[in-house]
PDB file of N, CA and C in Angstrom:
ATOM      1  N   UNK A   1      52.308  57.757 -73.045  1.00  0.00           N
ATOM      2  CA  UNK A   1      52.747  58.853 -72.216  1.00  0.00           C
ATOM      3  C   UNK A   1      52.161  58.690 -70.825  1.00  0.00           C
ATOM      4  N   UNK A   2      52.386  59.453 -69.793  1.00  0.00           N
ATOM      5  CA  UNK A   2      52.373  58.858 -68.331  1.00  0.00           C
ATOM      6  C   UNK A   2      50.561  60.019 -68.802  1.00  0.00           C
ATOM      7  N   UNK A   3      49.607  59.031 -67.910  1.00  0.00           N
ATOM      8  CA  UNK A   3      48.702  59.404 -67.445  1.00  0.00           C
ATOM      9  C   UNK A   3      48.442  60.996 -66.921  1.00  0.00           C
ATOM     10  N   UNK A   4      49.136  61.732 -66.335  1.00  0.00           N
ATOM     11  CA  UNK A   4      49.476  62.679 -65.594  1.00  0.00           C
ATOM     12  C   UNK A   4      49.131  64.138 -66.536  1.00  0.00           C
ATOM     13  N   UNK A   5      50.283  63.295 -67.766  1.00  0.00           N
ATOM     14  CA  UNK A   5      50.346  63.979 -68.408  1.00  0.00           C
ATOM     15  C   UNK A   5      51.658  65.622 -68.260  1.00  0.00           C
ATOM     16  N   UNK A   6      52.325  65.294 -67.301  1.00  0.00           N
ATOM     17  CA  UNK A   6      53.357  65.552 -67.120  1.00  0.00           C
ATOM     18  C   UNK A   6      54.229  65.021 -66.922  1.00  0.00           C
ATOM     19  N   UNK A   7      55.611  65.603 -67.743  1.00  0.00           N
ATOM     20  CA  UNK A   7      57.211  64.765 -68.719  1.00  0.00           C
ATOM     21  C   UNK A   7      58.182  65.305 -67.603  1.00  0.00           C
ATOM     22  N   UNK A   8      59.047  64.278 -66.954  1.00  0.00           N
ATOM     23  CA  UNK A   8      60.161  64.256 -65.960  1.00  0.00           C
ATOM     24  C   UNK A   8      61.121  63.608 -66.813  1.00  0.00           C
ATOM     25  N   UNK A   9      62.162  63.955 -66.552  1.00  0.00           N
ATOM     26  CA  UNK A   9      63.884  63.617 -66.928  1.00  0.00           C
ATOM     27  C   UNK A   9      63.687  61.963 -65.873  1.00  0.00           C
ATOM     28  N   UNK A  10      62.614  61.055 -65.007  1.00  0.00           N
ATOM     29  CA  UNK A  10      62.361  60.168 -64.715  1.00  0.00           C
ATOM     30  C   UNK A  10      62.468  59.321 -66.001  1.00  0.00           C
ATOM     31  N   UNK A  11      61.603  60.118 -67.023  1.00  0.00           N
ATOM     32  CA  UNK A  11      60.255  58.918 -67.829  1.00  0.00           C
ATOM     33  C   UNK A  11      60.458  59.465 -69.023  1.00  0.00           C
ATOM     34  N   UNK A  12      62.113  58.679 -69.566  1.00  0.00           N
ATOM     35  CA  UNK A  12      62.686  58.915 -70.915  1.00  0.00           C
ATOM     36  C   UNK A  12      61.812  58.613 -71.532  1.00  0.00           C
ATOM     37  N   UNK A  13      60.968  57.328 -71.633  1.00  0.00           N
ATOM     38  CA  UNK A  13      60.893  57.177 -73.196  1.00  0.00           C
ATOM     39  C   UNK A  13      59.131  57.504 -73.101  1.00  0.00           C
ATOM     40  N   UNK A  14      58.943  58.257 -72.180  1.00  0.00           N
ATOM     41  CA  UNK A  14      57.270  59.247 -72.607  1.00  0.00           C
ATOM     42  C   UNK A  14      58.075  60.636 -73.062  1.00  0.00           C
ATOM     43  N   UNK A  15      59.065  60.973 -72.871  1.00  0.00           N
ATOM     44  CA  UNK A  15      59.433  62.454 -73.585  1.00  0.00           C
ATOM     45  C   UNK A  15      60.178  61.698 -75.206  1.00  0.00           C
ATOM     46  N   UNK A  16      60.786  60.749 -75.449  1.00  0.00           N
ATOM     47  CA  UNK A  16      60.665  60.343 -76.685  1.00  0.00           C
ATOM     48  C   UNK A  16      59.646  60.195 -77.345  1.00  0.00           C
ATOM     49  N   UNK A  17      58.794  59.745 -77.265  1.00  0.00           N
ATOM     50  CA  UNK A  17      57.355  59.414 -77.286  1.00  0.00           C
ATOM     51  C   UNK A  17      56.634  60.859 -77.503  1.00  0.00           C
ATOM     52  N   UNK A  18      56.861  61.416 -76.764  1.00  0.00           N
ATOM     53  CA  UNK A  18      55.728  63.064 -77.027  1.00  0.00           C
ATOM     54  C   UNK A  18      57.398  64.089 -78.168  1.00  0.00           C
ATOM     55  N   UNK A  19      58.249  63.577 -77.917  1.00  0.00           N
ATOM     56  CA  UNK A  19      59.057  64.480 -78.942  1.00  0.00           C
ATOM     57  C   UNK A  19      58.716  63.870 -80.414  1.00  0.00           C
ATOM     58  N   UNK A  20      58.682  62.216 -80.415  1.00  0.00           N
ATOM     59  CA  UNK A  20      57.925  61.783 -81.916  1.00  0.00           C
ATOM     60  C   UNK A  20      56.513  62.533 -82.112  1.00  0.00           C
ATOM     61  N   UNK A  21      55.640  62.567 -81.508  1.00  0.00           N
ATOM     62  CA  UNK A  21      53.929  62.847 -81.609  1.00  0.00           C
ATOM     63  C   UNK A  21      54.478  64.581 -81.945  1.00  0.00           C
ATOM     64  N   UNK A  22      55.212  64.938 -81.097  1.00  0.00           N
ATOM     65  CA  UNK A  22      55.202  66.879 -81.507  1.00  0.00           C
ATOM     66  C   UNK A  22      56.585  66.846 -83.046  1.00  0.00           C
ATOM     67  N   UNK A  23      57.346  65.863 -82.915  1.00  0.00           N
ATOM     68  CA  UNK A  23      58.273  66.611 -83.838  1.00  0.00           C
ATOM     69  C   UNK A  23      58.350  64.976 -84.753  1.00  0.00           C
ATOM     70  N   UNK A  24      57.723  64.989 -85.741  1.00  0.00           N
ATOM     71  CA  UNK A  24      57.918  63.476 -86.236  1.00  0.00           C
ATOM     72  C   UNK A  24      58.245  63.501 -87.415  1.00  0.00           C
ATOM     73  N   UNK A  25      58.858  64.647 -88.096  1.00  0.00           N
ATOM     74  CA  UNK A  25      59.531  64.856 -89.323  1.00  0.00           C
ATOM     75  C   UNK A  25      60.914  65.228 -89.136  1.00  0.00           C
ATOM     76  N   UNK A  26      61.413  65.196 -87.644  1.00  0.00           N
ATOM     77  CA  UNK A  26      62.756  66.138 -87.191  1.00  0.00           C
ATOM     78  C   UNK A  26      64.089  65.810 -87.584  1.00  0.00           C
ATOM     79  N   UNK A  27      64.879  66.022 -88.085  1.00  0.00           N
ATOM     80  CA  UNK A  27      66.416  65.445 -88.587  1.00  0.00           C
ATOM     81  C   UNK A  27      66.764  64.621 -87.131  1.00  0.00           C
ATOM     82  N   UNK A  28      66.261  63.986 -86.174  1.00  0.00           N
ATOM     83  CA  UNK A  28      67.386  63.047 -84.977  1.00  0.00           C
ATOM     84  C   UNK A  28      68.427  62.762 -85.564  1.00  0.00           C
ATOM     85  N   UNK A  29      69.463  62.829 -86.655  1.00  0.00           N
ATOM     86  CA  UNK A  29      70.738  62.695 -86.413  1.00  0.00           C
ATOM     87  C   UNK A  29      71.687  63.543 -86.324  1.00  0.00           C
ATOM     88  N   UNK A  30      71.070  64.869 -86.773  1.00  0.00           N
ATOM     89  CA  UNK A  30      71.589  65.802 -86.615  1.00  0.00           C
ATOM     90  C   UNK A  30      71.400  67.299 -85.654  1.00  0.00           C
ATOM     91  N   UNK A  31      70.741  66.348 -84.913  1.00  0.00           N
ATOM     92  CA  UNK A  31      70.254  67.282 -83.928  1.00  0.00           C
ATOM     93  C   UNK A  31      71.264  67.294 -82.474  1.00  0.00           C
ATOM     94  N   UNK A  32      71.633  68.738 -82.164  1.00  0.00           N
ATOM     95  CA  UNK A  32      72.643  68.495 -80.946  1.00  0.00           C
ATOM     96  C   UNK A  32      71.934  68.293 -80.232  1.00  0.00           C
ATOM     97  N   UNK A  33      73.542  67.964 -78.425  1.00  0.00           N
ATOM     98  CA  UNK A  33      72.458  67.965 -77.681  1.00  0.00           C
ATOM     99  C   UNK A  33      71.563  69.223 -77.184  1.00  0.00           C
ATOM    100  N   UNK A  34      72.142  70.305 -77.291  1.00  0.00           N
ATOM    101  CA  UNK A  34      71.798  71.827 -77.000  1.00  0.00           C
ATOM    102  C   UNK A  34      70.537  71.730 -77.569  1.00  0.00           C
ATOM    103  N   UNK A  35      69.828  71.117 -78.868  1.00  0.00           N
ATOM    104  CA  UNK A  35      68.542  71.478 -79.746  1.00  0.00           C
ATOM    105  C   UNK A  35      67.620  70.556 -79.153  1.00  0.00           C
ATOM    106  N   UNK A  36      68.205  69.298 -78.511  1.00  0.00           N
ATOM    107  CA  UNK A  36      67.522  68.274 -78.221  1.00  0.00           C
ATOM    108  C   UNK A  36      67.290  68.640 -76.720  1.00  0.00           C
ATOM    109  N   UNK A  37      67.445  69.380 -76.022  1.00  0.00           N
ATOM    110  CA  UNK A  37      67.254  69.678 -74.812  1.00  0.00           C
ATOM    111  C   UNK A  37      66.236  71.367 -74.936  1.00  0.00           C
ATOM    112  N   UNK A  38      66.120  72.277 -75.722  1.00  0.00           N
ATOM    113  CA  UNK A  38      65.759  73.035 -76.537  1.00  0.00           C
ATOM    114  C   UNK A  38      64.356  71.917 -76.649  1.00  0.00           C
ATOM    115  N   UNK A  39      64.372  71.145 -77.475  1.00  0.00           N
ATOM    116  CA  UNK A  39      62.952  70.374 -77.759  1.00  0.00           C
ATOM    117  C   UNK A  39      61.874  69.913 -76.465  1.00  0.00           C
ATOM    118  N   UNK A  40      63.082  69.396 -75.987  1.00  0.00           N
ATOM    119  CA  UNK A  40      61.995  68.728 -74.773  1.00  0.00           C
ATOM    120  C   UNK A  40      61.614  69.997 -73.416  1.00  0.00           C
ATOM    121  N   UNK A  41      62.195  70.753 -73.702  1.00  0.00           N
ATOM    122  CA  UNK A  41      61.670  71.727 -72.507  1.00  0.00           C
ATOM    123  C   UNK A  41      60.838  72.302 -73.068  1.00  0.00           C
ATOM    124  N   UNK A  42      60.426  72.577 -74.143  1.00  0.00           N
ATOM    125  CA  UNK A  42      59.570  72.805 -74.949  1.00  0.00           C
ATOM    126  C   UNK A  42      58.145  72.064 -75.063  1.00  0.00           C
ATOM    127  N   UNK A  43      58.367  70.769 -74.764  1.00  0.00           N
ATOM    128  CA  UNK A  43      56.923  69.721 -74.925  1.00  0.00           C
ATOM    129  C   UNK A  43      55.694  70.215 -74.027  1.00  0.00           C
ATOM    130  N   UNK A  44      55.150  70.243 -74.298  1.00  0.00           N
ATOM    131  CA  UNK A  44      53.531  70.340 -73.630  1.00  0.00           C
ATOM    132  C   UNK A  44      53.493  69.604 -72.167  1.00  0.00           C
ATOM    133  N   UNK A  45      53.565  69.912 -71.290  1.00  0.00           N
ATOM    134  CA  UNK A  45      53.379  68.811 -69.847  1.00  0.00           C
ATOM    135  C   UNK A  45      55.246  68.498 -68.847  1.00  0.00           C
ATOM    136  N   UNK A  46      55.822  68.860 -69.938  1.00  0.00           N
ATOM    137  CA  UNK A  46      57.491  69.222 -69.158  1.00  0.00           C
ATOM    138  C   UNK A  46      57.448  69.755 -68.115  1.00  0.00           C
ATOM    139  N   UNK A  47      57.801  69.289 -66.845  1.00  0.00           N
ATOM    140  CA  UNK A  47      57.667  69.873 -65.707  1.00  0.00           C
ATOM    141  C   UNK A  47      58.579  69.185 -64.398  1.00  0.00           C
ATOM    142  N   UNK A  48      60.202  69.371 -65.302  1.00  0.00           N
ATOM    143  CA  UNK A  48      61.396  69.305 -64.519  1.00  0.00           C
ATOM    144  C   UNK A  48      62.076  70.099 -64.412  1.00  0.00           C
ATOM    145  N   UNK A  49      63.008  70.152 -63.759  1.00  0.00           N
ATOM    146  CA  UNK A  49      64.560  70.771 -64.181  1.00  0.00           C
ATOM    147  C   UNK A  49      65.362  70.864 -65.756  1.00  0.00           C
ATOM    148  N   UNK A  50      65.392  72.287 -65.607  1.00  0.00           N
ATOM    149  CA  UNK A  50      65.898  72.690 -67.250  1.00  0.00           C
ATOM    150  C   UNK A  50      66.977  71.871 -67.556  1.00  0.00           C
ATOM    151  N   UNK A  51      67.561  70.802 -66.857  1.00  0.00           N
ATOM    152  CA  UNK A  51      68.964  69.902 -66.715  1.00  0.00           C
ATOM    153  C   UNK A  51      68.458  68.841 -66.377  1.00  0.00           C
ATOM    154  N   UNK A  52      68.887  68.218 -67.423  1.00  0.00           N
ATOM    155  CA  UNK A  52      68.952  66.894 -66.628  1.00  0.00           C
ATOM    156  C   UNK A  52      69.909  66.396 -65.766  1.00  0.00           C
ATOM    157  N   UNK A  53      69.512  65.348 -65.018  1.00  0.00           N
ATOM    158  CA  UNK A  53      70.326  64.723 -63.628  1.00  0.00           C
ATOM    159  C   UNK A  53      71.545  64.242 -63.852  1.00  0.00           C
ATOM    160  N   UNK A  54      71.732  63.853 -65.248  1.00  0.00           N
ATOM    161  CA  UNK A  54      72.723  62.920 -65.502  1.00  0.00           C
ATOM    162  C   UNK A  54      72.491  63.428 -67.403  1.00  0.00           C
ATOM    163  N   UNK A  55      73.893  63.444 -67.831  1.00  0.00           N
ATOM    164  CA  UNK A  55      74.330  64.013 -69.283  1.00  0.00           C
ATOM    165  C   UNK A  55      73.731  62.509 -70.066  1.00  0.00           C
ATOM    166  N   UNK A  56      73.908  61.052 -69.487  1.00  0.00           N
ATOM    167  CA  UNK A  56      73.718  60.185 -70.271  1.00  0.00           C
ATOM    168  C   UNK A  56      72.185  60.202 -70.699  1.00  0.00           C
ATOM    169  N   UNK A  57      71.157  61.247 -69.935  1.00  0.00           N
ATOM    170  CA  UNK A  57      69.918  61.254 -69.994  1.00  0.00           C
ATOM    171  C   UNK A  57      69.085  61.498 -71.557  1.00  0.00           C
ATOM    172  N   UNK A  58      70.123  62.916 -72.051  1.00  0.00           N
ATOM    173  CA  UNK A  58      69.998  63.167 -73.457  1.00  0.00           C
ATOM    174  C   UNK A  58      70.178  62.302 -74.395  1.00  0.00           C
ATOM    175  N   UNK A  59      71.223  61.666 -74.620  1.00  0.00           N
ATOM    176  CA  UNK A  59      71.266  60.427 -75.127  1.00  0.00           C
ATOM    177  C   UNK A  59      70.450  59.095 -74.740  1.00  0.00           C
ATOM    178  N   UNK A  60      70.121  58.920 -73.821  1.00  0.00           N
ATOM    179  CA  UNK A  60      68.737  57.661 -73.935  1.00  0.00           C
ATOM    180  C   UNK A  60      67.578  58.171 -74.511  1.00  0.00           C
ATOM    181  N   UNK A  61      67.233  59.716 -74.385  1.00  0.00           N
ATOM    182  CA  UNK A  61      65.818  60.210 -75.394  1.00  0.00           C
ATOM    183  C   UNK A  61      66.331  59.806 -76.322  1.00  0.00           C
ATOM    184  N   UNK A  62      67.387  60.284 -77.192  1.00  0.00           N
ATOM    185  CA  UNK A  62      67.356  61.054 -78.517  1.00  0.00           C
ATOM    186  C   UNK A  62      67.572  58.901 -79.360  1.00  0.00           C
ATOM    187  N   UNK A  63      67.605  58.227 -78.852  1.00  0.00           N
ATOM    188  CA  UNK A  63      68.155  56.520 -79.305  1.00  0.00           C
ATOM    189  C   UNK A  63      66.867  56.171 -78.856  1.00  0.00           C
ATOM    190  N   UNK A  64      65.843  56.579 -77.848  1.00  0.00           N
ATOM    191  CA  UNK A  64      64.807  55.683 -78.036  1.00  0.00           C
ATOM    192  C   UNK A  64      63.641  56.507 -78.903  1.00  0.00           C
ATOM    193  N   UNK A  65      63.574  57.976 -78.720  1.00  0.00           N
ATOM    194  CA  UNK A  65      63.098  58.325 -79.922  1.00  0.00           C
ATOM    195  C   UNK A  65      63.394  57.913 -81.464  1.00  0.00           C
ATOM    196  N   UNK A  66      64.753  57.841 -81.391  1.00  0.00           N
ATOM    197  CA  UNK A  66      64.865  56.913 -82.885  1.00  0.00           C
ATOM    198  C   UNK A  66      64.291  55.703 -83.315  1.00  0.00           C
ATOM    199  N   UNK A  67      64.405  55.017 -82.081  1.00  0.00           N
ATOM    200  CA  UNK A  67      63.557  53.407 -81.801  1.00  0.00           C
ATOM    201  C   UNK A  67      62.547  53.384 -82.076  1.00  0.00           C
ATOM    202  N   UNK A  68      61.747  54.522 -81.636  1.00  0.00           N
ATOM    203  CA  UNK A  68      60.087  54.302 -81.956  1.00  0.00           C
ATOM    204  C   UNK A  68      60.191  55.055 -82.917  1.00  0.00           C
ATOM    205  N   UNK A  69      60.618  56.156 -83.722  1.00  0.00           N
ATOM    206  CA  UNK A  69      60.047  56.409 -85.192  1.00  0.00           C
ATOM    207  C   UNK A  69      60.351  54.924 -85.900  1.00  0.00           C
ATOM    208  N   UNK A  70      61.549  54.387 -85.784  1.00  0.00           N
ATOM    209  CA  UNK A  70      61.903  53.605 -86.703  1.00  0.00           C
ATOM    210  C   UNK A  70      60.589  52.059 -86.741  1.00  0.00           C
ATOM    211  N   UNK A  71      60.279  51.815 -85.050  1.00  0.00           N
ATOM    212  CA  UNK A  71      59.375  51.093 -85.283  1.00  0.00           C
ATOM    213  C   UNK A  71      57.745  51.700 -85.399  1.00  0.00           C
ATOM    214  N   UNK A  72      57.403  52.406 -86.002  1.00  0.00           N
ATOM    215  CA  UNK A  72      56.214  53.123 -86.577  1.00  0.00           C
ATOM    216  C   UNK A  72      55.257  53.959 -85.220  1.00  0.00           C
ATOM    217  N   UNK A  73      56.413  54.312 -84.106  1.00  0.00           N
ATOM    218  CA  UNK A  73      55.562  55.480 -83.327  1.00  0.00           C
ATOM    219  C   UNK A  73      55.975  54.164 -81.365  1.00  0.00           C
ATOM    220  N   UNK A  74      56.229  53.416 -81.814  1.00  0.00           N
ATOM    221  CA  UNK A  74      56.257  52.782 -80.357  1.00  0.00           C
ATOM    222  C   UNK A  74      55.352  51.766 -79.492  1.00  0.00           C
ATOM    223  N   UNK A  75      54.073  52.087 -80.447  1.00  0.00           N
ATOM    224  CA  UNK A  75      53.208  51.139 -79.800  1.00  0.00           C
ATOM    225  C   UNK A  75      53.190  49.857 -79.969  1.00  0.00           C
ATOM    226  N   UNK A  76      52.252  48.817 -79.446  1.00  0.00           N
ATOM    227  CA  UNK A  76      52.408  47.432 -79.335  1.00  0.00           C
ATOM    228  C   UNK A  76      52.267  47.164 -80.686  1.00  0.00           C
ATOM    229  N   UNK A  77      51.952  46.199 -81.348  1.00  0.00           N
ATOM    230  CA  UNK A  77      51.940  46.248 -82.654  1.00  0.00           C
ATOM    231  C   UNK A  77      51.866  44.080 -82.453  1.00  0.00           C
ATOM    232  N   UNK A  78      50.557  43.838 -83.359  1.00  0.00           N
ATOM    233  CA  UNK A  78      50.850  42.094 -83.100  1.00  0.00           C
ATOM    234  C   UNK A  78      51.325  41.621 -84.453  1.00  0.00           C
ATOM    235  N   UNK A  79      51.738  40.290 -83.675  1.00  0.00           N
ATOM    236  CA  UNK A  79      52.867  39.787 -84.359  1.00  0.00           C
ATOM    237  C   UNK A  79      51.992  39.171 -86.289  1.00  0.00           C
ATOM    238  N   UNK A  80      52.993  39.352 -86.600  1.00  0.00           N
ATOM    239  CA  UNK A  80      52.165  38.928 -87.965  1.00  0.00           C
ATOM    240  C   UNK A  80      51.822  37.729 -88.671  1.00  0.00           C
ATOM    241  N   UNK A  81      50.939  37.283 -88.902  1.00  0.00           N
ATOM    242  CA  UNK A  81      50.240  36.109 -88.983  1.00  0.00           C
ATOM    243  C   UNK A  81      50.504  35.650 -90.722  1.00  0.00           C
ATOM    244  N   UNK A  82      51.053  34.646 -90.710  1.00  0.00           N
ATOM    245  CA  UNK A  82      51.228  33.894 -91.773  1.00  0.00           C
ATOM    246  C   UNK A  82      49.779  32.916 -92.160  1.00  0.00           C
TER     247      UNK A  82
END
């Protein structure tokens, strides 16, 4: 997450990132975009516009939040040694 510690419609994948850490049991496939915008104005350190700039914005959270649950939270992770 950004240092700051405050989440801009800039810095998708730190509000994916803090929507996994706050919501990491959440249905993402069935979540609209209305709930998914509902979530992130909601996060701890959110401190944009209740809108985002651009509609494609909701959709890059809600696919890279999937990305990092699916790869175990997002972090680096080394490669595995045979």
């Amino acid at each position: 997450m950004q240092r700051s510690g405050r989440l801009s419609w800039s810095n998708q994948k730190d509000i994916a990132a803090a929507l996994l850490a706050v919501h990491p049991a959440a249905d993402r496939l069935s979540l609209s975009h209305e709930g998914l915008l509902d979530l992130i104005l909601a996060l701890p350190g959110f401190a944009d516009a209740a809108v985002p700039p651009q509609p494609e914005c909701l959709d890059h959270i809600l696919w890279t939040w999937m990305r990092l649950a699916d790869s175990g939270g997002g972090g680096t992770r080394e490669p595995s040694r045979l």
